[in-house]
Protein backbone atom coordinates (compact mmCIF):
# COMPACT_ATOMS: atom_id res chain seq x y z
CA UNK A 1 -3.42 1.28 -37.85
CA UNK A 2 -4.83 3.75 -41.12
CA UNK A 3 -6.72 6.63 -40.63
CA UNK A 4 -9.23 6.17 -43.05
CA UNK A 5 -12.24 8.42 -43.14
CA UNK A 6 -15.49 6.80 -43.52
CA UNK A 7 -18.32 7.03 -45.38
CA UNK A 8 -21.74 7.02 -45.16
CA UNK A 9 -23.99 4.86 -46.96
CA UNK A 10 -26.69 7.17 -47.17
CA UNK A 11 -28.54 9.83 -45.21
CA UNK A 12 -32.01 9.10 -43.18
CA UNK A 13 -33.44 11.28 -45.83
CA UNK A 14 -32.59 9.08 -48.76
CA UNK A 15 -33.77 6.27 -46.89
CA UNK A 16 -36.73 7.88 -46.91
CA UNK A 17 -37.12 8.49 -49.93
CA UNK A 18 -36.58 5.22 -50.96
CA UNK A 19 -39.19 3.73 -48.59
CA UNK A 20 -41.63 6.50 -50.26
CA UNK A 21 -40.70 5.06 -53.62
CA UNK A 22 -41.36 1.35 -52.38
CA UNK A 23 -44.69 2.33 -51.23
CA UNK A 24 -45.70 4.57 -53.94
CA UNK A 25 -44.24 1.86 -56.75
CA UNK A 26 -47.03 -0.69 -54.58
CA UNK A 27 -49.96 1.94 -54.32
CA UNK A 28 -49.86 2.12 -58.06
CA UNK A 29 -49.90 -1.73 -58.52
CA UNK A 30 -52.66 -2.11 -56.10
CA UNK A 31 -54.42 1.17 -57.38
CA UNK A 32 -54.57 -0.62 -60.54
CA UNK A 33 -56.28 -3.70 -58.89
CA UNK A 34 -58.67 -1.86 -56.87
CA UNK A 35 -60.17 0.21 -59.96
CA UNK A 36 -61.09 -3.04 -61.69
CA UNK A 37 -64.54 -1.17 -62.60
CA UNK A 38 -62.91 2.08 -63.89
CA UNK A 39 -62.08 2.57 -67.51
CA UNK A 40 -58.80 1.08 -68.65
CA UNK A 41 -56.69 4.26 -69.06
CA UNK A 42 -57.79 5.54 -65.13
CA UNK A 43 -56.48 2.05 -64.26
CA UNK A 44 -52.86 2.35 -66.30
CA UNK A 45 -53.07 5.92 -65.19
CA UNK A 46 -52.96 4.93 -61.79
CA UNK A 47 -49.82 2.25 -62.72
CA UNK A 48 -47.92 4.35 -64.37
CA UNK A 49 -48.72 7.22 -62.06
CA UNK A 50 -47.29 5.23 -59.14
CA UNK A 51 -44.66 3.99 -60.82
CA UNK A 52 -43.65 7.65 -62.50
CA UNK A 53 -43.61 8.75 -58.48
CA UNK A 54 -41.50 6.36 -57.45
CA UNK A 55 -38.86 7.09 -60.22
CA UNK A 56 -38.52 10.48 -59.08
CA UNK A 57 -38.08 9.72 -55.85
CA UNK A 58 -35.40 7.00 -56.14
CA UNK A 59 -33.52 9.88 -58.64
CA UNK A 60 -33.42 12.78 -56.78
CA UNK A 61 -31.79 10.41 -53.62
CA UNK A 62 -28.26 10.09 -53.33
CA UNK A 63 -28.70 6.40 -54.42
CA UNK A 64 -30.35 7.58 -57.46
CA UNK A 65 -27.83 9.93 -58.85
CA UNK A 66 -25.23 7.74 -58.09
CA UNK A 67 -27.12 4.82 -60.19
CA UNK A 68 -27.44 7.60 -63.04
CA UNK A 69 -23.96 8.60 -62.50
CA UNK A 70 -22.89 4.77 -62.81
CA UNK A 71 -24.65 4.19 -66.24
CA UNK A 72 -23.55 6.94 -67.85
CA UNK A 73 -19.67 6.11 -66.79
CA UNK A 74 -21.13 2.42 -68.28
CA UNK A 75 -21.97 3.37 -71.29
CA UNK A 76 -18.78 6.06 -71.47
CA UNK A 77 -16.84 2.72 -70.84
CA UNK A 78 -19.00 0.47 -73.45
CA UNK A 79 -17.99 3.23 -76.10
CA UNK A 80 -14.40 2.49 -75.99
CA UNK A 81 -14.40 -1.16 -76.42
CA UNK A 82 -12.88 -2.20 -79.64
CA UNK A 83 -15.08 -5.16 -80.73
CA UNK A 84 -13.07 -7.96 -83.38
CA UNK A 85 -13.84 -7.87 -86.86
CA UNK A 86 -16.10 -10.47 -88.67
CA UNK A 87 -12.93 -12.60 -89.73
CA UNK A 88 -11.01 -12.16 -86.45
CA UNK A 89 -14.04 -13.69 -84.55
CA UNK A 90 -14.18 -16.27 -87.44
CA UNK A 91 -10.26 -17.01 -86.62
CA UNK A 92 -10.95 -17.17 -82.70
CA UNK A 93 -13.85 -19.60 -83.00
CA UNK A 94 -11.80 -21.75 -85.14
CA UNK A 95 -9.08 -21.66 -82.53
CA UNK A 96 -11.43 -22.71 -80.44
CA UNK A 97 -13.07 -25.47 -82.18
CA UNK A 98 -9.69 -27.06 -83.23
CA UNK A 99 -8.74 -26.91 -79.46
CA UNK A 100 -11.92 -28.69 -78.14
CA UNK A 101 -11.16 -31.21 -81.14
CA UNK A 102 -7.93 -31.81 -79.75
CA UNK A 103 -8.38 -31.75 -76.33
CA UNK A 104 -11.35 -34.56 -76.85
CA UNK A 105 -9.72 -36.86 -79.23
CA UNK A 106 -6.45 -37.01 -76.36
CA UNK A 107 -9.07 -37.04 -73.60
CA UNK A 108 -10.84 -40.12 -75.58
CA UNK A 109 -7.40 -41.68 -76.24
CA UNK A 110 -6.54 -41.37 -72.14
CA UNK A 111 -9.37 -42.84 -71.25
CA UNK A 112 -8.99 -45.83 -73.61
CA UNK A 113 -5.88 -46.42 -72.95
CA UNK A 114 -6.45 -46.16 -69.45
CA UNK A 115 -9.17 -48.74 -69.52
CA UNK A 116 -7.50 -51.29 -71.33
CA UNK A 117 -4.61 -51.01 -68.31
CA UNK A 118 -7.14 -51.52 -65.68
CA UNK A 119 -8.97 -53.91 -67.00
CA UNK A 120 -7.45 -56.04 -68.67
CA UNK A 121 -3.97 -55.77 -67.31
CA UNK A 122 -4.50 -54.72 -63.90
CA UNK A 123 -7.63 -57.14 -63.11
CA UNK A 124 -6.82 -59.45 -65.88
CA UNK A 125 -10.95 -59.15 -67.44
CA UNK A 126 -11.62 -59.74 -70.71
């Protein structure tokens, strides 16, 4: 058996936080509902109010800064892939449509040829 040391999702506290975030995220929605009668901007106010809450408290939990932490190593990662040119992608599509051509035409041949033996020299139907 390994010794491996394990590790913890996440504390009670984050869970917490998230929960907070959940609920605050769904006060705002239904803040926005509720002050049908109020000017326009109290009611996004409310939304984005809610919403802006809820942010916070899903980034300062762990979960949070890890997300963060995993974009930013995403778009680190993103930055170093070397995309084709404009003619190599024009090559590789080629490639590719000369391949399906091929592979149909000998698909459509099999088939044919593969009819013709089974019907009309297998079962003898014309």
């Amino acid at each position: 058996m390994s010794n491996q040391t394990v590790q913890t999702v996440s504390t009670s506290n984050d869970k917490y936080k998230i929960i907070l975030a959940v609920i605050a995220a769904v006060a705002g929605v239904v803040a926005f509902y509720v002050l049908a009668g109020q000017a326009k901007y109290v009611r996004l106010g409310a939304l984005f109010g809610g919403i802006a809450l809820a942010l916070v408290l899903v980034f300062i939990s762990e979960t949070g800064r890890e997300l963060v932490s995993f974009a930013k190593e995403s778009i680190r990662e993103a930055k170093k892939v070397v995309w084709p040119t404009r003619k190599e992608a024009g090559q590789m599509t080629a490639v590719v449509f000369g391949f399906v051509l091929i592979m149909s035409i000998f698909l459509f041949t099999t088939d044919k040829v593969l009819e013709y033996l089974i019907m009309n020299v297998i079962l003898g139907l014309k």
